[in-house]
C-alpha atoms as a PDB file:
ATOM      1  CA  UNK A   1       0.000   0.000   0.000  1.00  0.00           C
ATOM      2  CA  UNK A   2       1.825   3.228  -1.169  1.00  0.00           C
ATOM      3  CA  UNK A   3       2.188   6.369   1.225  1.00  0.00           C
ATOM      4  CA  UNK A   4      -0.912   8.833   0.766  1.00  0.00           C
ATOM      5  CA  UNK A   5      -1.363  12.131   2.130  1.00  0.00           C
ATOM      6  CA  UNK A   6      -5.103  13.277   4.118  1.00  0.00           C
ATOM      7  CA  UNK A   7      -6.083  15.978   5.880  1.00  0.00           C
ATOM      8  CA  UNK A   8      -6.975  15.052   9.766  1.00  0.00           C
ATOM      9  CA  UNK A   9     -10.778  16.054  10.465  1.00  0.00           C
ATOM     10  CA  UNK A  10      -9.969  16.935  13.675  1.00  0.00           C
ATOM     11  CA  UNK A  11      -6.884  19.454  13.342  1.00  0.00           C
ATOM     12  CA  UNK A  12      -6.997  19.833   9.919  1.00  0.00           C
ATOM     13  CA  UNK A  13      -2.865  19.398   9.779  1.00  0.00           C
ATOM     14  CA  UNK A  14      -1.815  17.050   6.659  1.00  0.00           C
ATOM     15  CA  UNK A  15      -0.819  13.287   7.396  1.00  0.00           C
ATOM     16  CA  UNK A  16       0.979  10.755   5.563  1.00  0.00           C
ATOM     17  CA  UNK A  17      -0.141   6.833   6.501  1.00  0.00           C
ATOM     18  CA  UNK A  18       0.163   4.049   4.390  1.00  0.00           C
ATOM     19  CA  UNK A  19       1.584   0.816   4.604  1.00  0.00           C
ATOM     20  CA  UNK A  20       5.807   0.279   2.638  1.00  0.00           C
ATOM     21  CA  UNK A  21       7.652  -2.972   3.325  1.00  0.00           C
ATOM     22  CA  UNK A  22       5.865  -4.255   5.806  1.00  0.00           C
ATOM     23  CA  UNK A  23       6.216  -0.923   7.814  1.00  0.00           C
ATOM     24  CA  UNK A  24       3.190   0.951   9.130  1.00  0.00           C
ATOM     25  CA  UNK A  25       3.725   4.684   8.432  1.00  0.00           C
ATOM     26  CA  UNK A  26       1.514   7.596  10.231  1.00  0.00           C
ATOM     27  CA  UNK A  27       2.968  10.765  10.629  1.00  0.00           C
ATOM     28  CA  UNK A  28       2.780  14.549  10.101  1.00  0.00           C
ATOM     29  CA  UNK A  29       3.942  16.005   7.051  1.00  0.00           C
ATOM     30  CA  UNK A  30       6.041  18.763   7.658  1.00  0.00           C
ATOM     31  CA  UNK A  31       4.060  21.088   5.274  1.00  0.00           C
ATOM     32  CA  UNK A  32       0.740  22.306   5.054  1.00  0.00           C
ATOM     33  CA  UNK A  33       0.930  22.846   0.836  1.00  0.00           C
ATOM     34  CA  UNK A  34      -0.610  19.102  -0.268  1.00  0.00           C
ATOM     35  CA  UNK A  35       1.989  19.495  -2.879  1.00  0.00           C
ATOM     36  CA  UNK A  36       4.752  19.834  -0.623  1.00  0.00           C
ATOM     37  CA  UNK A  37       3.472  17.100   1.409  1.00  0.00           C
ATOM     38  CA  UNK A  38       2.736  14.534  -1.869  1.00  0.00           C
ATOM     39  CA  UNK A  39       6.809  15.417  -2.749  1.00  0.00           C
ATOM     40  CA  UNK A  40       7.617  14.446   0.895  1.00  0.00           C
ATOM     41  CA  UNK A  41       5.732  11.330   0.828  1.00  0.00           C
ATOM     42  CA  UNK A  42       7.076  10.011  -2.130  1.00  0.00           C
ATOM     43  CA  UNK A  43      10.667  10.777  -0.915  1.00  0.00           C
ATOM     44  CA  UNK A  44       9.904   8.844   2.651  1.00  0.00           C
ATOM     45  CA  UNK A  45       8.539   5.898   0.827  1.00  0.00           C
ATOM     46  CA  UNK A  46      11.722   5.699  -1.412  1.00  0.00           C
ATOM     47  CA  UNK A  47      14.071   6.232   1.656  1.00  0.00           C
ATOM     48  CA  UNK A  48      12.253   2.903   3.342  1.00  0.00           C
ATOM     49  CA  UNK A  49      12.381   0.961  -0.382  1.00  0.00           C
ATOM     50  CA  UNK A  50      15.933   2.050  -0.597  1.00  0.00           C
ATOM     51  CA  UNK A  51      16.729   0.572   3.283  1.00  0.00           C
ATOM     52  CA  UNK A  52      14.729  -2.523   2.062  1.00  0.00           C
ATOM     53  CA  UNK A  53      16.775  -3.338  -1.019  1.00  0.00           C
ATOM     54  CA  UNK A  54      20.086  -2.303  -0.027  1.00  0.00           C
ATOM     55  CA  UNK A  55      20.359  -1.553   3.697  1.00  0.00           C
ATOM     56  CA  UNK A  56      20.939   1.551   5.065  1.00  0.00           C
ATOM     57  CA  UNK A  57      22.597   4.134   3.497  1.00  0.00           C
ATOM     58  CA  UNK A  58      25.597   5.495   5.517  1.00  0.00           C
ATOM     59  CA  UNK A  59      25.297   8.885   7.018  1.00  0.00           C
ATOM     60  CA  UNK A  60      21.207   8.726   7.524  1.00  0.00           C
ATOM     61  CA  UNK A  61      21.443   8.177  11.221  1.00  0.00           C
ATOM     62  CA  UNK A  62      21.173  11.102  13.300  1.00  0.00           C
ATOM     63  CA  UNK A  63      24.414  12.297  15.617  1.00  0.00           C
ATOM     64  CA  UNK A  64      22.275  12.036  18.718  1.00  0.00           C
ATOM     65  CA  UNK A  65      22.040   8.741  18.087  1.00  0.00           C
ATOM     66  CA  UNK A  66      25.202   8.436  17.591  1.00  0.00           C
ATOM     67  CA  UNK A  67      26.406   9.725  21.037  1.00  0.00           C
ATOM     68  CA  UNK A  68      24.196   8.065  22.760  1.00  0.00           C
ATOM     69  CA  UNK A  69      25.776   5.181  21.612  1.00  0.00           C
ATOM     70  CA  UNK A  70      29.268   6.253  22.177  1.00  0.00           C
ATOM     71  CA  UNK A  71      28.298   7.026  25.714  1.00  0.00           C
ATOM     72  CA  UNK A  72      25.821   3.603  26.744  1.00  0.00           C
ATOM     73  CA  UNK A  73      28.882   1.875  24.918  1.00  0.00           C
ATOM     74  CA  UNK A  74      31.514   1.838  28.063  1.00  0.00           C
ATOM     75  CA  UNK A  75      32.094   4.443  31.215  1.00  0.00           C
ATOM     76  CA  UNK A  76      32.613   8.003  30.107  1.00  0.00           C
ATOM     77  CA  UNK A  77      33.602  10.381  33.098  1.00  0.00           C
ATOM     78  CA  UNK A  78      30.976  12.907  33.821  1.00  0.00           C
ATOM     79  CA  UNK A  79      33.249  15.658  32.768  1.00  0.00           C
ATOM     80  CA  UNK A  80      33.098  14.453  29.010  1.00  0.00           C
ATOM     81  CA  UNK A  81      29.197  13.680  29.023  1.00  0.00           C
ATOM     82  CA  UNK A  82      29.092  17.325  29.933  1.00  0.00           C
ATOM     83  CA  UNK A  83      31.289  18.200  26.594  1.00  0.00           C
ATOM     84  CA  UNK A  84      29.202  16.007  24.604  1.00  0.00           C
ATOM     85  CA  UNK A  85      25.696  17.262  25.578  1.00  0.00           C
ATOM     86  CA  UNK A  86      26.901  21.169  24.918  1.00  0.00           C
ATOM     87  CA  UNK A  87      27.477  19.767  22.165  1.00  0.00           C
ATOM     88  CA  UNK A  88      24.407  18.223  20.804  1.00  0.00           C
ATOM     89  CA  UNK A  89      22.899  21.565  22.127  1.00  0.00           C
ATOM     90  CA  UNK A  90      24.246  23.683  19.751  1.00  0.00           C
ATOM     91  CA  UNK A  91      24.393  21.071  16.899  1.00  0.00           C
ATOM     92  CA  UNK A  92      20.501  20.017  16.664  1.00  0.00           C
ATOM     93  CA  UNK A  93      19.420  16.854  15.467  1.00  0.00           C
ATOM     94  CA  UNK A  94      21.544  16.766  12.275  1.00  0.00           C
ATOM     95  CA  UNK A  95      22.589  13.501  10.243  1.00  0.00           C
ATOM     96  CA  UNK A  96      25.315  11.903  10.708  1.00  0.00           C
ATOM     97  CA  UNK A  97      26.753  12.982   7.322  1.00  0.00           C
ATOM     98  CA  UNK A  98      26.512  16.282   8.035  1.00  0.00           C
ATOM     99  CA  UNK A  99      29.046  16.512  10.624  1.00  0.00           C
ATOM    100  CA  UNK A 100      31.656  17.679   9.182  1.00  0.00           C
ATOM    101  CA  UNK A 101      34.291  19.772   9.371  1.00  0.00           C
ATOM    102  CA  UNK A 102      32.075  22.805   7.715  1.00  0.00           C
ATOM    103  CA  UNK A 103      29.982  21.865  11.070  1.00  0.00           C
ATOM    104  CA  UNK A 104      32.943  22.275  13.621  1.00  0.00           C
ATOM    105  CA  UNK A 105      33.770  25.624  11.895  1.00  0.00           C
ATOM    106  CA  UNK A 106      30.282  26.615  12.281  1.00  0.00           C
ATOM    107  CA  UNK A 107      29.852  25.066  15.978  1.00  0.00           C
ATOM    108  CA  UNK A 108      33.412  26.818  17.030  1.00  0.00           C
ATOM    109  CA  UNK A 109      32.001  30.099  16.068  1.00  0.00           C
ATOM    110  CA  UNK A 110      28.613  29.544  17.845  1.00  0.00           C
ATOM    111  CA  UNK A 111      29.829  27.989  21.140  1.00  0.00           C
ATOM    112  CA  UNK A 112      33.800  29.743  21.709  1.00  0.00           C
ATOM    113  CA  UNK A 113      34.782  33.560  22.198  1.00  0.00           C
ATOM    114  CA  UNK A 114      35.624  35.003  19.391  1.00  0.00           C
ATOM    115  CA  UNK A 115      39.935  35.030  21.483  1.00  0.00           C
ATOM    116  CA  UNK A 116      39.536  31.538  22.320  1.00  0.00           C
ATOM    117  CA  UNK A 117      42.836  29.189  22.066  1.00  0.00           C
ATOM    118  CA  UNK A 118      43.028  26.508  19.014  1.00  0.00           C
ATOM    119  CA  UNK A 119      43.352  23.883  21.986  1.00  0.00           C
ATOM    120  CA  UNK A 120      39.983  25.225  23.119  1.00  0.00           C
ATOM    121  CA  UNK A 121      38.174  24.499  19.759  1.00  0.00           C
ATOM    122  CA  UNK A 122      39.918  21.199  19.777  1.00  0.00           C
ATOM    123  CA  UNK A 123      38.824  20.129  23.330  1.00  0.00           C
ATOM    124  CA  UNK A 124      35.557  21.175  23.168  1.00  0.00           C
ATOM    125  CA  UNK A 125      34.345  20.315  19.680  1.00  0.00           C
ATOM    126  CA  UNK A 126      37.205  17.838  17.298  1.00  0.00           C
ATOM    127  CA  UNK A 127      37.692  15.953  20.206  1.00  0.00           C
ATOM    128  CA  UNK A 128      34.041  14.625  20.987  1.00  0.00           C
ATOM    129  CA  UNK A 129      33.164  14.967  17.472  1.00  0.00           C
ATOM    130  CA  UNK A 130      35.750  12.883  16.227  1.00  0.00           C
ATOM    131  CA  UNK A 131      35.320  10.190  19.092  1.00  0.00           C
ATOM    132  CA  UNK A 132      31.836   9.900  18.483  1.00  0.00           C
ATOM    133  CA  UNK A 133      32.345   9.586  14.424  1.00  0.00           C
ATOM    134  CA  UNK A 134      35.257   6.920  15.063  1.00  0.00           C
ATOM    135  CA  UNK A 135      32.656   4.728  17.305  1.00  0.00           C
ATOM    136  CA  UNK A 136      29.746   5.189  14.066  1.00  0.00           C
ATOM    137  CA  UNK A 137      31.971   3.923  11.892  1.00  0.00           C
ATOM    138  CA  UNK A 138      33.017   0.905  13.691  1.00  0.00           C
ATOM    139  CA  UNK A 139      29.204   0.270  13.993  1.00  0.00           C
ATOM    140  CA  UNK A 140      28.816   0.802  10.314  1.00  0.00           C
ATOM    141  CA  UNK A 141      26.743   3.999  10.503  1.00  0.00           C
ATOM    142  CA  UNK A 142      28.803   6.542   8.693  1.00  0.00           C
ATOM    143  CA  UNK A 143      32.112   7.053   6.995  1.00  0.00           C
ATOM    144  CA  UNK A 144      35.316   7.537   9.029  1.00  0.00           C
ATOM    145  CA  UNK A 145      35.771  11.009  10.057  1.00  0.00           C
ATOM    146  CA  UNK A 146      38.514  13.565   8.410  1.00  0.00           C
ATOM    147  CA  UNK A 147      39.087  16.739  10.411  1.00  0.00           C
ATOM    148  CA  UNK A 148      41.937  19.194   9.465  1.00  0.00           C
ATOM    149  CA  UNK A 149      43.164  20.022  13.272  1.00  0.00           C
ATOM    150  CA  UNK A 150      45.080  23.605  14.004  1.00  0.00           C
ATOM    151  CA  UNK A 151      48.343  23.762  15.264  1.00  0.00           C
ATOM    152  CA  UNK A 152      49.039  24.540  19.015  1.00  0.00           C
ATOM    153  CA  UNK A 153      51.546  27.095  19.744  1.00  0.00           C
ATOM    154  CA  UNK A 154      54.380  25.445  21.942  1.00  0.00           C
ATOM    155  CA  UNK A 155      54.310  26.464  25.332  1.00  0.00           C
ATOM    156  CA  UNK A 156      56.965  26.691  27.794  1.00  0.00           C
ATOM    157  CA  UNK A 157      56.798  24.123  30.561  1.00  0.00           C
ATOM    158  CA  UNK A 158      57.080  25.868  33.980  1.00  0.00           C
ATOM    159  CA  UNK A 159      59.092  23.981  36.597  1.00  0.00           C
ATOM    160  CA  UNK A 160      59.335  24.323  40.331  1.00  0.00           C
ATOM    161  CA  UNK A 161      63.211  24.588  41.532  1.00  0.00           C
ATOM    162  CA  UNK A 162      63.539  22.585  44.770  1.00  0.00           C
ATOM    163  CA  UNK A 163      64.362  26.073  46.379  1.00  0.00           C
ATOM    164  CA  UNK A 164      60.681  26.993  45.456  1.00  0.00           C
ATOM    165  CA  UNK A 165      58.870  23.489  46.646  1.00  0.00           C
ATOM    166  CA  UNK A 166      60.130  24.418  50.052  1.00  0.00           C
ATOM    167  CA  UNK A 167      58.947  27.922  49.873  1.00  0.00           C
ATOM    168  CA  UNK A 168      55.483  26.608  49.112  1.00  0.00           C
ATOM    169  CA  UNK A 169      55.215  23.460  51.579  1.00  0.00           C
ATOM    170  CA  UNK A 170      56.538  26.254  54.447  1.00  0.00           C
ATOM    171  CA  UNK A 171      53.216  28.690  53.002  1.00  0.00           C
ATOM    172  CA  UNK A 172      50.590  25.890  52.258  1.00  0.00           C
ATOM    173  CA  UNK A 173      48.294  24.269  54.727  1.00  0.00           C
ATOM    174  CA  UNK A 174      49.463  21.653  57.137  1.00  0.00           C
ATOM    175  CA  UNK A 175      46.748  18.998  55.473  1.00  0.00           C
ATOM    176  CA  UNK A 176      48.292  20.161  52.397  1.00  0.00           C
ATOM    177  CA  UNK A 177      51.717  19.704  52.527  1.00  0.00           C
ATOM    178  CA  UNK A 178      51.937  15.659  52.508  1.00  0.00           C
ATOM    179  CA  UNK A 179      49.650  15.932  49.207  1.00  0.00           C
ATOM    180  CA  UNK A 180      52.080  18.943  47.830  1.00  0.00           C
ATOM    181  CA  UNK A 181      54.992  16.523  48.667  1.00  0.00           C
ATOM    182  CA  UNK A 182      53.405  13.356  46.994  1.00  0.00           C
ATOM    183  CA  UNK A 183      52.517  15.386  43.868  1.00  0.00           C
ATOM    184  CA  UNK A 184      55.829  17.243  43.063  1.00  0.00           C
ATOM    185  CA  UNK A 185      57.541  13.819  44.075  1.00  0.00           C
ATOM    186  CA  UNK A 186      55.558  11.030  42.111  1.00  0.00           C
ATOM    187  CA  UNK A 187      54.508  13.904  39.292  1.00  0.00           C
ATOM    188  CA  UNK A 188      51.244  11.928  40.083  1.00  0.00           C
ATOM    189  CA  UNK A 189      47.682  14.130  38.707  1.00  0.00           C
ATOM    190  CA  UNK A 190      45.815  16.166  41.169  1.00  0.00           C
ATOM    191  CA  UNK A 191      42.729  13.086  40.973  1.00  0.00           C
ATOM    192  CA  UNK A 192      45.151  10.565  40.829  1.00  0.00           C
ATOM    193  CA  UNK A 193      46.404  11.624  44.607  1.00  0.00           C
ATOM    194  CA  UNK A 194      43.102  12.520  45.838  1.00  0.00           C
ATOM    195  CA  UNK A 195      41.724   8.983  44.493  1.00  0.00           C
ATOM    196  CA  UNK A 196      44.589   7.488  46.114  1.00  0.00           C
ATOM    197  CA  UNK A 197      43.814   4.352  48.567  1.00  0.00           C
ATOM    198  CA  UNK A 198      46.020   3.147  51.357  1.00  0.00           C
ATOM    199  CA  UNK A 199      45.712  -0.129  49.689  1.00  0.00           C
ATOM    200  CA  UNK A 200      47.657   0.932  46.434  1.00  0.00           C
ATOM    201  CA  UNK A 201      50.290   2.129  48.789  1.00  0.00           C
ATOM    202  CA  UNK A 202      53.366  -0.195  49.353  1.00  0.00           C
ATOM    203  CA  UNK A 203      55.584   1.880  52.013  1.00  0.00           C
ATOM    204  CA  UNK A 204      58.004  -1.046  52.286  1.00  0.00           C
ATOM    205  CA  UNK A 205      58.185  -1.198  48.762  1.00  0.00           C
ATOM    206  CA  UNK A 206      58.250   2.861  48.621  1.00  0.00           C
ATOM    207  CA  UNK A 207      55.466   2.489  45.516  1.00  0.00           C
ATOM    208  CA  UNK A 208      52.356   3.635  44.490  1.00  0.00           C
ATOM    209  CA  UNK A 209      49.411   1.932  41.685  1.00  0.00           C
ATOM    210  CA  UNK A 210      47.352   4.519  40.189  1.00  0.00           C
ATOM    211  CA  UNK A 211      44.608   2.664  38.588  1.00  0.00           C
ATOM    212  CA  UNK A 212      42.242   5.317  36.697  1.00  0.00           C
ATOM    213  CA  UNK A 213      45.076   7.380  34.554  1.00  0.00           C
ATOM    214  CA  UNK A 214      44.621   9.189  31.727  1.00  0.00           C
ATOM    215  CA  UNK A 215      45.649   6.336  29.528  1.00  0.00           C
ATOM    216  CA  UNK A 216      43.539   4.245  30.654  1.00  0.00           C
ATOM    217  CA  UNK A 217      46.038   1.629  32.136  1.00  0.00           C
ATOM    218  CA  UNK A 218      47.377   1.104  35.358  1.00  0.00           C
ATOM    219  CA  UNK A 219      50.748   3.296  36.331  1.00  0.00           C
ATOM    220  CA  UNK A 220      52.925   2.294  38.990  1.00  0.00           C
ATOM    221  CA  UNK A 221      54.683   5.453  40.957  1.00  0.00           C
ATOM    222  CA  UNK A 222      57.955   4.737  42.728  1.00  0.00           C
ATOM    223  CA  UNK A 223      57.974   7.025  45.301  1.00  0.00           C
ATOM    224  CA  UNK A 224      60.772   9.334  46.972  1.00  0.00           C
ATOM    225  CA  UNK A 225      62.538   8.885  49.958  1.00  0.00           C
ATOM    226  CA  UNK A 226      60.337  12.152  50.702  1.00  0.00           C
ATOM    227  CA  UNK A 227      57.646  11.010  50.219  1.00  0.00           C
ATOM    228  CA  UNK A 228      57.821   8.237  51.777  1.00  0.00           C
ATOM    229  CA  UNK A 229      58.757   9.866  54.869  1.00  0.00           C
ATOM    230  CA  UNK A 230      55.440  12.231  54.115  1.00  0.00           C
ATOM    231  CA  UNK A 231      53.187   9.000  53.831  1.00  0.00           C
ATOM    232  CA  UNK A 232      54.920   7.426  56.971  1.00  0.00           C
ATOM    233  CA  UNK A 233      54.307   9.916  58.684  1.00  0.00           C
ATOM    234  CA  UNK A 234      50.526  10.292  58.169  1.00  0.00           C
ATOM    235  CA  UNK A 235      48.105   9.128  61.400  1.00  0.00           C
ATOM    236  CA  UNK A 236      45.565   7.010  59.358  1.00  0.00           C
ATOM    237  CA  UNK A 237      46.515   3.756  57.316  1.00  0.00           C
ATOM    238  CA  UNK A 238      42.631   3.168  56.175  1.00  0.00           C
ATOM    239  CA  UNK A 239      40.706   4.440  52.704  1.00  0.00           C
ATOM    240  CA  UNK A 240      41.439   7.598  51.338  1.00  0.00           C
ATOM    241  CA  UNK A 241      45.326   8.479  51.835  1.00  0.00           C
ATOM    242  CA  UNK A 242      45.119  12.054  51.635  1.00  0.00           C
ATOM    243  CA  UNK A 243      42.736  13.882  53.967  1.00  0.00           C
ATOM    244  CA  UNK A 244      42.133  17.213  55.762  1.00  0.00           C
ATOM    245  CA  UNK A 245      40.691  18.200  58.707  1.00  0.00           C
ATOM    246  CA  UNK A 246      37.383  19.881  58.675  1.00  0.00           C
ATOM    247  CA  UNK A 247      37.269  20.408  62.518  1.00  0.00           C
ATOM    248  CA  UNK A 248      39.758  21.130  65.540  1.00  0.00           C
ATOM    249  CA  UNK A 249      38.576  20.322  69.216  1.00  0.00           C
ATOM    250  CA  UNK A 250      38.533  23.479  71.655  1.00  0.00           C
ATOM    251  CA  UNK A 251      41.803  21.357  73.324  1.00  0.00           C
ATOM    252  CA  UNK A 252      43.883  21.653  70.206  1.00  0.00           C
ATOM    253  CA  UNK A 253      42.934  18.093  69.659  1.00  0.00           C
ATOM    254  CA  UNK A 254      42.302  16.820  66.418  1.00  0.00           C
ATOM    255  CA  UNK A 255      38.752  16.499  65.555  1.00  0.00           C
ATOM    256  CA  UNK A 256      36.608  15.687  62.388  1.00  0.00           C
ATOM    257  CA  UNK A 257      39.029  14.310  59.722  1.00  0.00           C
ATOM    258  CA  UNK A 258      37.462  13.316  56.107  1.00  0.00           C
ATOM    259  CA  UNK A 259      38.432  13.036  52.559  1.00  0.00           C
ATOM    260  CA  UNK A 260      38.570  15.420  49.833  1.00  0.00           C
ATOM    261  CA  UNK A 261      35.078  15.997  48.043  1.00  0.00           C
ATOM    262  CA  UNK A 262      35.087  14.103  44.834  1.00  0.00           C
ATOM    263  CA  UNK A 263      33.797  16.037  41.901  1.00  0.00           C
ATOM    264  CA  UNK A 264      34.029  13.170  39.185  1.00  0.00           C
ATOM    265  CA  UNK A 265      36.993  14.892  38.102  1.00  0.00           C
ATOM    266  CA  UNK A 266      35.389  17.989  36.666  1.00  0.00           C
ATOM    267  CA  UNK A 267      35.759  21.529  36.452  1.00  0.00           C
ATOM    268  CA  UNK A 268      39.667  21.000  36.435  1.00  0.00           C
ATOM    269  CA  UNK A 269      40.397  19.642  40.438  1.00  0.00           C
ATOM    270  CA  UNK A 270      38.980  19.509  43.658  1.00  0.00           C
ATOM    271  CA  UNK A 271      41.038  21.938  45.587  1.00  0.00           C
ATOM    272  CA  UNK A 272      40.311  25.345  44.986  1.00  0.00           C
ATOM    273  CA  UNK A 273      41.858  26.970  48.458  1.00  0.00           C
ATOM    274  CA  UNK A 274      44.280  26.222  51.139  1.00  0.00           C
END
């Protein structure tokens, strides 16, 4: 039974039902011109022949669809689901051909500040794009993706003299200065400290295992005589190593101790002050 367009009784609005390949079809048309409507109905019942006879056609698939998939497909930290849906945002509900790198041009100038860095436009927009493409196109949905990524200026790498670490230990927090020590000593991530277990700790062995890295794979940390002595030196050998102190007793007593809040590792660490 081939697609035909009516006009509802009750709202007056056009419709296009009919029966193609088995599939039941009742829908809106997006026009109120019958013409425009008849056109549209013949293309939809095409589109579903087409799929019918030779599969799907690459690219028809919408990009929502698409991330969804990426993201149901295995953990993503909550910090790139964010990306990803400020993404779709601003994109719409395109096809999947259609994002492209005329589309990341056009998203950069409707999402960034007109002075943003090229790393900026890569973070927030290749990145996910190109992830999410590379996933549809192991699932068959689209073409691989080709993006023409801008050059970074090199930057200068900033390093703290030992001269310098001391200044800052003496000036930091107390609760501060075993996590200062472990960081500049293990060059470990701010996360990767704060996520830190007493059971990954080996003192004996003077070793750490960080097991959520940015690579994905498990890094073992050797640590410092330092830092060792830091670690040793810590009251607690139970959950989270690192720790502050959210309460003093009126005796000068220690009181309250707990762990750093954990943000799911977004908006760029967890300690703001001390």
């Amino acid at each position: 039974m081939p697609l035909t367009v009516g006009r509802r009784k009750s709202t007056g609005a056009l419709t296009i039902t009919g029966t193609v390949a088995g599939q039941r079809i009742r829908r809106r048309a997006q026009s109120n011109d019958p013409k425009l409507a008849a056109e549209e109905a013949a293309a939809l019942e095409t589109e579903i022949l087409r799929t019918e006879w030779h599969g799907e056609r690459r690219g028809v698939r919408s990009f929502a669809e698409a991330a969804l998939s990426y993201i149901e497909s295995e953990p993503r930290s909550e910090n790139h689901k964010a990306r990803i849906k400020r993404l779709l945002l601003a994109m719409g509900d395109i096809p999947l051909a259609a994002a492209d790198q005329t589309k990341a041009v056009e998203l950069k100038r409707k999402m960034l500040r007109p002075q943003h860095a090229p790393g900026t436009y890569v973070r927030a927009i290749l990145m996910p794009m190109r992830a999410i493409l590379h996933h549809a196109h192991e699932l068959g949905w689209c073409d691989a993706p080709h993006f023409v990524v801008p050059t970074e200026p090199q930057g200068r790498t900033r390093y703290l003299l030992p001269a310098e670490v001391d200044r800052l230990l003496v000036a930091a927090a107390p609760h501060l200065r075993p996590l200062l020590t472990f960081l500049v000593g293990t060059g470990a991530r701010m996360a990767e400290a704060i996520e830190l277990d007493w059971d990954d700790v080996d003192l004996a062995g003077a070793r750490a295992i960080f097991w959520r890295t940015k690579g994905g794979k498990r890094r073992i940390a050797y640590l410092p005589l330092n830092v060792t002595v830091a670690l040793t030196n810590l009251p607690h050998r139970e959950g989270a190593v690192f720790r502050w102190e959210t309460r003093r007793k009126k005796d000068g007593t220690t009181g309250r101790v707990t762990s750093y809040a954990d943000r799911g590792r977004r908006y760029g660490g967890q300690i703001k002050t001390g």
